[in-house]
N, C-alpha and C. Protein backbone atom coordinates (compact mmCIF):
# COMPACT_ATOMS: atom_id res chain seq x y z
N UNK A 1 13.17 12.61 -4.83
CA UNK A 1 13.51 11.99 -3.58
C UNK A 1 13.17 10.51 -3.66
N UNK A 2 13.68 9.77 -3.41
CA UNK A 2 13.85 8.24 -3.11
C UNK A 2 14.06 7.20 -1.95
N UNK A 3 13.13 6.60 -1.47
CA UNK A 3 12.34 6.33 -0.03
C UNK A 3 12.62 4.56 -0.26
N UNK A 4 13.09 4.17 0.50
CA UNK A 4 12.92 2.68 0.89
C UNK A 4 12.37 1.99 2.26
N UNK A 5 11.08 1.63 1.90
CA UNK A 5 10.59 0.81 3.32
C UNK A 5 10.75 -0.46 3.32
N UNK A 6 10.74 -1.35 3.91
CA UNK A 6 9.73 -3.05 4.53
C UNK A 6 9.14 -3.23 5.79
N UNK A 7 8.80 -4.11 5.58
CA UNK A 7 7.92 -4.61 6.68
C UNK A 7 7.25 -6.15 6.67
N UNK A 8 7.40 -6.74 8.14
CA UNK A 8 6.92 -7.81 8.23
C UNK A 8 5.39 -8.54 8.91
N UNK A 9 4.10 -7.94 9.17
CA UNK A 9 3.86 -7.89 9.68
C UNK A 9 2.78 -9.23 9.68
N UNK A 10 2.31 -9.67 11.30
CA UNK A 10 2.27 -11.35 11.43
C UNK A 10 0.43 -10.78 10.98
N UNK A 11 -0.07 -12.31 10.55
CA UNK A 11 -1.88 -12.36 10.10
C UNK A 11 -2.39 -12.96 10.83
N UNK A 12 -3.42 -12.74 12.20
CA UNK A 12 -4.16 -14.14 12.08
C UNK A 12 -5.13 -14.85 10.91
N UNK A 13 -4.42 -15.25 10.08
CA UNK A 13 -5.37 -15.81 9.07
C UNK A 13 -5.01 -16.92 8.30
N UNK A 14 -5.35 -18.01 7.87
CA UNK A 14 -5.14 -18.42 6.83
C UNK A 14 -4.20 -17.63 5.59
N UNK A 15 -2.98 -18.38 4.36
CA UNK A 15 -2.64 -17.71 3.92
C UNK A 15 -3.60 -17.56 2.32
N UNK A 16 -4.75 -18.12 2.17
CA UNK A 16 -5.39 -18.11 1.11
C UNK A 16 -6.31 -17.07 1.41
N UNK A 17 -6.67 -16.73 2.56
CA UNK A 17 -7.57 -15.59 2.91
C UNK A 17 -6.84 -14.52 2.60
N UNK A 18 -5.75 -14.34 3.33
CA UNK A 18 -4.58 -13.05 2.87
C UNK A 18 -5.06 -12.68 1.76
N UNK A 19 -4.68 -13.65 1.01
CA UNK A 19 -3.99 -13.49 -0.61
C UNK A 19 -5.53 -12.63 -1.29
N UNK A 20 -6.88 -13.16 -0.82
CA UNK A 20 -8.07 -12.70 -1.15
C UNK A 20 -8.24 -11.63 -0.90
N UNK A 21 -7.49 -11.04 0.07
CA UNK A 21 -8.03 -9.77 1.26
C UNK A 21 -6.80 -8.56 0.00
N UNK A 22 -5.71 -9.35 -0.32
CA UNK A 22 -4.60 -8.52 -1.13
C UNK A 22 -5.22 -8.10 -2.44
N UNK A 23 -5.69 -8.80 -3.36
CA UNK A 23 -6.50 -8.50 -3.98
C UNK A 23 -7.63 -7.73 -4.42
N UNK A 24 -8.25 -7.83 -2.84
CA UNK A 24 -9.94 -7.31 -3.45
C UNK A 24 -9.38 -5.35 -3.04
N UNK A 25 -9.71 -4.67 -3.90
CA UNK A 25 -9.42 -3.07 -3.84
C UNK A 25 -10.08 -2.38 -2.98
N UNK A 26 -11.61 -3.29 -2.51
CA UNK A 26 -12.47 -2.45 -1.25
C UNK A 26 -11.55 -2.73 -0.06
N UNK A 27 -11.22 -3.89 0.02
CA UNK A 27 -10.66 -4.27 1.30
C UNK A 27 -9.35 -3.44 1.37
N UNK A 28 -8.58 -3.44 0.63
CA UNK A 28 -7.21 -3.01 0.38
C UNK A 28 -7.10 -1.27 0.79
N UNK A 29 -8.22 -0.41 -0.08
CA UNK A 29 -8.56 0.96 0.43
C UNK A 29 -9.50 1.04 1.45
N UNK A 30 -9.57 0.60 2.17
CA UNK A 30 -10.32 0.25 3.63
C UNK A 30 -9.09 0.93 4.85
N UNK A 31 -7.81 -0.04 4.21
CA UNK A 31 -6.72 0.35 5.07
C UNK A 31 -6.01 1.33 4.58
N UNK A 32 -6.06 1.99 3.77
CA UNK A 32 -5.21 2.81 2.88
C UNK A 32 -5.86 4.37 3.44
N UNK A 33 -4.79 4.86 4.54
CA UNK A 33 -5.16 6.41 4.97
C UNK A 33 -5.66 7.57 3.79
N UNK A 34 -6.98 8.32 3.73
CA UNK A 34 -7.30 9.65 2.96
C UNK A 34 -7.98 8.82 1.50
N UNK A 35 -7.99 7.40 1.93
CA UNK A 35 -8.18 7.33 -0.12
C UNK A 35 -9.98 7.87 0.05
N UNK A 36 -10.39 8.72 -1.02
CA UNK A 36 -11.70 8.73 -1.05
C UNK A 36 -12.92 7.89 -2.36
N UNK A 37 -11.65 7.55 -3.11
CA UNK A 37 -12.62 6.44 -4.02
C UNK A 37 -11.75 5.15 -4.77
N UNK A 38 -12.57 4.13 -4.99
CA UNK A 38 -11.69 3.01 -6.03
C UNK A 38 -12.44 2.85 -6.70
N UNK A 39 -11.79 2.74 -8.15
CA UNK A 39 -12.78 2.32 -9.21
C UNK A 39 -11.78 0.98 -9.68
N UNK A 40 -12.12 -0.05 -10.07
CA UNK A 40 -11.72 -1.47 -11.00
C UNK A 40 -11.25 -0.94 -12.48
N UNK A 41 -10.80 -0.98 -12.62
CA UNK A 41 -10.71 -0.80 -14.47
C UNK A 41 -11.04 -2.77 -15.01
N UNK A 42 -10.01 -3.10 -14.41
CA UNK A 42 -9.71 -4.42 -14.66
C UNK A 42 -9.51 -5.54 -13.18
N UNK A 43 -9.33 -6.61 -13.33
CA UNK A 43 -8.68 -7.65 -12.42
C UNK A 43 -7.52 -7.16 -11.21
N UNK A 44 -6.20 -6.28 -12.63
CA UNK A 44 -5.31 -6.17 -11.76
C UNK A 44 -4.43 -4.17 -12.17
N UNK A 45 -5.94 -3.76 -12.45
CA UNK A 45 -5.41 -2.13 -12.33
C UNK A 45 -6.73 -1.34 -12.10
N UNK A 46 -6.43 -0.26 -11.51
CA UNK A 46 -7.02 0.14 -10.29
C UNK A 46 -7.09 1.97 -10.80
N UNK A 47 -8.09 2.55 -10.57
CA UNK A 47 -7.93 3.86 -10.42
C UNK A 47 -8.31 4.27 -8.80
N UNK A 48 -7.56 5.08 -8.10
CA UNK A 48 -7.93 5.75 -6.77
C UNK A 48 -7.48 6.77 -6.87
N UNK A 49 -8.15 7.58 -5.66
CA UNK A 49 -8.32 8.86 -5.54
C UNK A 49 -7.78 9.18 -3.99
N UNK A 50 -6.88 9.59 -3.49
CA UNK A 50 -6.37 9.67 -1.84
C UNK A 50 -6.26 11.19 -1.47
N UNK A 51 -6.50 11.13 -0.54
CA UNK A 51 -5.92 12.84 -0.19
C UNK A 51 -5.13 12.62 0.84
N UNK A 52 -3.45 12.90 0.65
CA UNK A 52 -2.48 13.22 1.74
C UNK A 52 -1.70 14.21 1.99
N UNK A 53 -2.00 14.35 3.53
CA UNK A 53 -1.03 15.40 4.01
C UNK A 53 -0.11 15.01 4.56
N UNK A 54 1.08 16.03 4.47
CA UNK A 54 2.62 15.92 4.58
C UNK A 54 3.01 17.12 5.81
N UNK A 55 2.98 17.16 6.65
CA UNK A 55 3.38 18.36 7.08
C UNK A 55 2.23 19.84 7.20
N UNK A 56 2.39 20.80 6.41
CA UNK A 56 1.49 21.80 6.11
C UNK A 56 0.62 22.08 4.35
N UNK A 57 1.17 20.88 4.27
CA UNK A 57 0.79 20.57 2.68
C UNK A 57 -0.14 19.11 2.83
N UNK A 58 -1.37 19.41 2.40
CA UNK A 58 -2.56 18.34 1.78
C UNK A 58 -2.75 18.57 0.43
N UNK A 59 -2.56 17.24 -0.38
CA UNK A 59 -2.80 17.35 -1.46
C UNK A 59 -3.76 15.88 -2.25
N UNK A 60 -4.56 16.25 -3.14
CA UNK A 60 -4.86 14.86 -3.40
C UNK A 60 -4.37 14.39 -4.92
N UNK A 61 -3.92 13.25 -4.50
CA UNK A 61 -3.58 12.30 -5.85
C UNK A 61 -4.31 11.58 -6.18
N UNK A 62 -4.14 11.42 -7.58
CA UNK A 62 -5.15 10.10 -8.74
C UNK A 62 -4.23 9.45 -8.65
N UNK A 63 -4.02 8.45 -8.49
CA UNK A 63 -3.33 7.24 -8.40
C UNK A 63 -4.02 5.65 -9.32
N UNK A 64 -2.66 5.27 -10.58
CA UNK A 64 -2.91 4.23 -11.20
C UNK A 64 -2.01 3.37 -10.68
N UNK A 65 -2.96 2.19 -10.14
CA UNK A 65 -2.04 0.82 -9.73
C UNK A 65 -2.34 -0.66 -10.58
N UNK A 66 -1.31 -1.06 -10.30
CA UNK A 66 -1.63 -1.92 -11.47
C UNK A 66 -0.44 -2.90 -10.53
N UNK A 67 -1.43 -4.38 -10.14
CA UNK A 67 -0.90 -5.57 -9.96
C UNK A 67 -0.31 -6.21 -10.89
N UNK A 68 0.97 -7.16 -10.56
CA UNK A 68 1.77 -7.58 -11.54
C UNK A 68 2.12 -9.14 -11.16
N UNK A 69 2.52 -9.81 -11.57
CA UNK A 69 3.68 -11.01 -11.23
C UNK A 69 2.91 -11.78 -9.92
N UNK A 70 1.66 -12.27 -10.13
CA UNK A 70 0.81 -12.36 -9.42
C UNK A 70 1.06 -14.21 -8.95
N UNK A 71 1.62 -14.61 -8.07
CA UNK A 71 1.86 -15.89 -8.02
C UNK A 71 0.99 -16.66 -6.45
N UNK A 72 -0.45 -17.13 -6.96
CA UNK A 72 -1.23 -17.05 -5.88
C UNK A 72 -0.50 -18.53 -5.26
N UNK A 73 -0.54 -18.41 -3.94
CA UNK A 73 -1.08 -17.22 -2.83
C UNK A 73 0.22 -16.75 -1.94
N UNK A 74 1.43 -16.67 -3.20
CA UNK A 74 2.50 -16.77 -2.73
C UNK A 74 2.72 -14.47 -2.41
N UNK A 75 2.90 -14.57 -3.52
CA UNK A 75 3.94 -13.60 -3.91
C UNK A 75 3.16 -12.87 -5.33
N UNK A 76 3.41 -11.31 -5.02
CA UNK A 76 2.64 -10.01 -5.99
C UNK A 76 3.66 -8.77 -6.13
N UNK A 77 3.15 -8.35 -6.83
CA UNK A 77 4.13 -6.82 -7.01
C UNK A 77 3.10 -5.51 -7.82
N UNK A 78 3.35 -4.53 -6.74
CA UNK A 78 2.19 -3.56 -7.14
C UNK A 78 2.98 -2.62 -7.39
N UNK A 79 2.61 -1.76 -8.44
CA UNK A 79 3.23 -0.70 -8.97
C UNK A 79 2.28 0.67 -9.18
N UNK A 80 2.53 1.74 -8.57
CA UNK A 80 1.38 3.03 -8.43
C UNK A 80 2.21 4.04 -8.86
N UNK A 81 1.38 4.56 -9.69
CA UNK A 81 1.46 6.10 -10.02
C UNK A 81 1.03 6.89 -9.64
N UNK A 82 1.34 8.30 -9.42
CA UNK A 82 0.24 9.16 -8.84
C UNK A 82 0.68 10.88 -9.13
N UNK A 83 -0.43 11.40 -9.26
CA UNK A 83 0.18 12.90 -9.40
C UNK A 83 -1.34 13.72 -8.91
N UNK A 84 -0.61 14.86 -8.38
CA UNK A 84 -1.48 16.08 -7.75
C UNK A 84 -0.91 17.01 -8.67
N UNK A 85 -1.40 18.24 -7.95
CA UNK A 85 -0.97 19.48 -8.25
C UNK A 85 0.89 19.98 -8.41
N UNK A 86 1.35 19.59 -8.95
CA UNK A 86 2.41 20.08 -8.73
C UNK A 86 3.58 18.89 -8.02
N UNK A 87 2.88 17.82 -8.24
CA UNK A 87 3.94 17.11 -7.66
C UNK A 87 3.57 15.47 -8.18
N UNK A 88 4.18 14.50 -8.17
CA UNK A 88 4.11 12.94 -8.48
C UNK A 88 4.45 12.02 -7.29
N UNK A 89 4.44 10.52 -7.89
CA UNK A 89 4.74 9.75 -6.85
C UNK A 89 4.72 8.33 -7.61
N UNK A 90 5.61 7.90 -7.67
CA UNK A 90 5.78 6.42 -8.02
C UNK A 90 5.89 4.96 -7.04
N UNK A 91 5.70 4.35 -6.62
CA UNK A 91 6.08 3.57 -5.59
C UNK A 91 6.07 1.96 -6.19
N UNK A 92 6.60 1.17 -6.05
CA UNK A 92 7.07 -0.39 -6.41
C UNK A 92 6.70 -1.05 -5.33
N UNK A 93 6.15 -1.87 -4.81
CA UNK A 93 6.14 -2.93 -3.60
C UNK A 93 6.08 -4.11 -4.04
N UNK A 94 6.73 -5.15 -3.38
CA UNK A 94 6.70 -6.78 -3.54
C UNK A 94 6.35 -7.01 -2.59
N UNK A 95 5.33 -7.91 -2.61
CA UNK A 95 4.35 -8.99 -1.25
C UNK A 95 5.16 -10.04 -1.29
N UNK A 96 5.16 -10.92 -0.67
CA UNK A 96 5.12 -12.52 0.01
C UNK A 96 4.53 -12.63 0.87
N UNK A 97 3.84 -13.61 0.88
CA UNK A 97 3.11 -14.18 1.93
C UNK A 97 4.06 -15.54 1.90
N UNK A 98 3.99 -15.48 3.55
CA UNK A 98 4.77 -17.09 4.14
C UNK A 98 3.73 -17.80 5.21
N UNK A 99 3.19 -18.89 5.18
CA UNK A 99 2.08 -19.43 5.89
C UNK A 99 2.95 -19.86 6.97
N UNK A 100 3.02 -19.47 8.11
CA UNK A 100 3.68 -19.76 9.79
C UNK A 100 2.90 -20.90 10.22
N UNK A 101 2.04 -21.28 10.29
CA UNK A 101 1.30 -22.51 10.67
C UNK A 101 -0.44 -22.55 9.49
N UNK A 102 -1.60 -23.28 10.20
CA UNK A 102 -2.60 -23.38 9.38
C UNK A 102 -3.42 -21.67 9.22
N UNK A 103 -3.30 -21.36 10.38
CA UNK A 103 -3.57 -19.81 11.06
C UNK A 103 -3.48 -18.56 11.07
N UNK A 104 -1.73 -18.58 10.61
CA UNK A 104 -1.41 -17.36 10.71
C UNK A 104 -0.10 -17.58 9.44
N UNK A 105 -0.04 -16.17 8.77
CA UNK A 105 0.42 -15.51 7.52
C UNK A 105 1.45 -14.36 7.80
N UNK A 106 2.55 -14.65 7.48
CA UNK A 106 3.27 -13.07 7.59
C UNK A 106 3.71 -12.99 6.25
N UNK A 107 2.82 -11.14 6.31
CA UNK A 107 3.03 -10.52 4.74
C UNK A 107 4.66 -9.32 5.17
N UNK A 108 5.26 -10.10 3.88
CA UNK A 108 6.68 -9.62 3.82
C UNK A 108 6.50 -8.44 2.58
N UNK A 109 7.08 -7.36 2.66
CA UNK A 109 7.10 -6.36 1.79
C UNK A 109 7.89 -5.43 2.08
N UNK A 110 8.18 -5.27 1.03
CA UNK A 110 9.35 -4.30 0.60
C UNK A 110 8.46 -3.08 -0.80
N UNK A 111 9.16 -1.91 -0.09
CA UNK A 111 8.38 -0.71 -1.22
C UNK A 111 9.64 0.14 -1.57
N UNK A 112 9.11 0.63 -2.72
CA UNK A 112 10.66 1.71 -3.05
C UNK A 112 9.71 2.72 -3.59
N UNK A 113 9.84 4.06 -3.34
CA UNK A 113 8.92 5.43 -3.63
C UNK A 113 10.08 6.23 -4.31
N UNK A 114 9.36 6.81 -4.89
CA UNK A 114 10.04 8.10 -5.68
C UNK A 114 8.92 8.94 -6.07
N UNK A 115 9.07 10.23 -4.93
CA UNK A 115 8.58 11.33 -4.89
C UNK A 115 9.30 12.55 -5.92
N UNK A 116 8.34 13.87 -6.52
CA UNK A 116 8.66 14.74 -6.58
C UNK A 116 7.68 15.83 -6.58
N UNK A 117 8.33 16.99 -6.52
CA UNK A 117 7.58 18.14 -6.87
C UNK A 117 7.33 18.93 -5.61
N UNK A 118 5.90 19.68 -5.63
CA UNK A 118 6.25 20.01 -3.86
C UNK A 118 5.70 19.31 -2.74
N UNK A 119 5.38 18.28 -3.04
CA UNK A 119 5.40 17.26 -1.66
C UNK A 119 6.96 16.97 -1.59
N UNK A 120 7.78 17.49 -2.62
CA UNK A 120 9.23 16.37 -2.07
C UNK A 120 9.67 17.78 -1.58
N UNK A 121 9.92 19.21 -1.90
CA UNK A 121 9.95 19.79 -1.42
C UNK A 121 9.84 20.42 0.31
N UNK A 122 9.35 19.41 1.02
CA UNK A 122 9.37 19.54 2.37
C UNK A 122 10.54 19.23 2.88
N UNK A 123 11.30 18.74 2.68
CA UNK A 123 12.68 18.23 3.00
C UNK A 123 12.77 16.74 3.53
N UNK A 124 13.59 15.83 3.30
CA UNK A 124 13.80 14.65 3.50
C UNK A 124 13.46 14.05 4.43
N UNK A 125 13.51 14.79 5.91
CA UNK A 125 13.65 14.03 7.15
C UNK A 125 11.65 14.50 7.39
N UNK A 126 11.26 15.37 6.88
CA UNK A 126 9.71 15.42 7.43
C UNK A 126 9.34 14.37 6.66
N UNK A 127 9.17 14.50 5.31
CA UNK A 127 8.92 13.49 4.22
C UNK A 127 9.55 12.13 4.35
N UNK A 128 10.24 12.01 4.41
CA UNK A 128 10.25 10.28 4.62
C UNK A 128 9.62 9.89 6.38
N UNK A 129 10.03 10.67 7.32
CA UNK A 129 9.17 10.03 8.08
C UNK A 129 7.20 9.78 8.17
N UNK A 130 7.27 10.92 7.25
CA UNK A 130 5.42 11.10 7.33
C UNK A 130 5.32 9.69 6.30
N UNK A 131 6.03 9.88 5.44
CA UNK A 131 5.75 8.84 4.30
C UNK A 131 6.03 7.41 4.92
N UNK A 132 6.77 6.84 5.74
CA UNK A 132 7.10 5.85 6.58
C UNK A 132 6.45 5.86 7.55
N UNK A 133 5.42 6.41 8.43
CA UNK A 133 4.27 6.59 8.75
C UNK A 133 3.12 5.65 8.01
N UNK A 134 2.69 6.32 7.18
CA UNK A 134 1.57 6.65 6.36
C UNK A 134 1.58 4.94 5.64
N UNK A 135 3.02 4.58 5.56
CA UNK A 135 3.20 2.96 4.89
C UNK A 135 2.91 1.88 6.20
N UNK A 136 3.54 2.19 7.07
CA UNK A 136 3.90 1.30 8.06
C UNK A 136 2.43 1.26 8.42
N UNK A 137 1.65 2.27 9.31
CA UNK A 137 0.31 2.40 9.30
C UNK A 137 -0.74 1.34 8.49
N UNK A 138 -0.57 1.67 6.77
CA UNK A 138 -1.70 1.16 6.12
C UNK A 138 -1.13 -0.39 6.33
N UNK A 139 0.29 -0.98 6.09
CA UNK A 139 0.06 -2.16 6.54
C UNK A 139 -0.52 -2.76 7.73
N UNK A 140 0.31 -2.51 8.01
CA UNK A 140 -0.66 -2.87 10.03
C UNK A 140 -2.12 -2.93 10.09
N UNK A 141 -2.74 -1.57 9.31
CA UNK A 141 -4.52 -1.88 9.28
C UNK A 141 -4.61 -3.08 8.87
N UNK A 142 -4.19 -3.09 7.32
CA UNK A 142 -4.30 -4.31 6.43
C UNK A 142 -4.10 -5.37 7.08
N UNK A 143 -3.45 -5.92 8.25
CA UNK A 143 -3.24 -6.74 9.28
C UNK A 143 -3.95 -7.21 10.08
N UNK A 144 -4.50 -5.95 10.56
CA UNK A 144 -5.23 -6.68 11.77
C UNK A 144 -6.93 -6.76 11.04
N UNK A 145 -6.91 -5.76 9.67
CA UNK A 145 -8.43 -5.98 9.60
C UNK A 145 -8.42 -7.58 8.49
N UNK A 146 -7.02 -7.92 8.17
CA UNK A 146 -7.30 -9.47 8.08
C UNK A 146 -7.60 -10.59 8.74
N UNK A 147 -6.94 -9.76 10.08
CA UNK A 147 -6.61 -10.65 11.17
C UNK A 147 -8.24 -10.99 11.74
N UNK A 148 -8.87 -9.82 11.57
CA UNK A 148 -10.30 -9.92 12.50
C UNK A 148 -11.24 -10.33 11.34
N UNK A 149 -10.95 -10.26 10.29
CA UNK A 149 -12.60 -10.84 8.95
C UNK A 149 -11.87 -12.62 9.30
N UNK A 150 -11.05 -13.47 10.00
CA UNK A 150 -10.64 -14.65 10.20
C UNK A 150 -11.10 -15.70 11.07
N UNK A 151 -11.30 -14.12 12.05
CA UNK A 151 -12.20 -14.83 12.92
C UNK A 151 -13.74 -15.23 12.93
């Protein structure tokens, strides 16, 4: 199954704070629904651990992410892997950050997912909305808990 989101959502922040807040993996799984651990490998790859439910199915994934094309404090691209029991998950996202005045930051992103197994098994219309949920959600945290470490 194959999922396309974006989203625009406004920062009160500085756009060099953003870009810090995008980066650091505590802050980042802070907003990230079910994750229960991050470990660093490196700078820009990541091991986590999430547990999500879909419907009548909870499952948890190991998930490898790995930052890419890192153009501070513009523009990033994160790429995650992930697999449970019986099922995977790939997802692509591109950041931009655009500085609106001294203040405020809107992070532009675009994600492309590719599910399988039996999380995709729920059928399209539960699964992409839980999954479009679950995205739209962690940005927005990521938002406002930038918005408030600004003040």
């Amino acid at each position: 199954m194959h999922l396309d989101f974006s989203g625009e959502p406004m920062i009160s922040a500085p756009r060099p704070a953003v870009w810090r807040r995008l980066l650091d993996p505590q802050t980042v799984a802070a907003a990230a629904p079910g994750v229960e651990s991050v470990e660093a490998i490196d700078q820009t790859h990541f091991k986590v651990v999430s547990s999500l439910g879909v419907g009548a199915i909870r499952l948890s994934f190991t998930l490898e992410i790995e930052l890419s094309d890192l153009v501070e404090p513009e523009s990033a691209r994160m790429h995650v892997r992930g697999k449970a029991p019986g099922s995977e998950v790939e997802v692509l996202t591109s950041l931009r950050l655009h500085e609106r005045d001294a203040d405020t930051t809107q992070l532009q992103w675009e994600a492309t997912a590719t599910i399988s197994g039996t999380i995709a098994s729920l059928g399209a219309r539960l699964l992409e909305g839980s999954v479009r949920k679950l995205t739209d959600d962690f940005w927005d945290t990521f938002a406002q808990q930038a918005s408030e470490a600004a003040r």
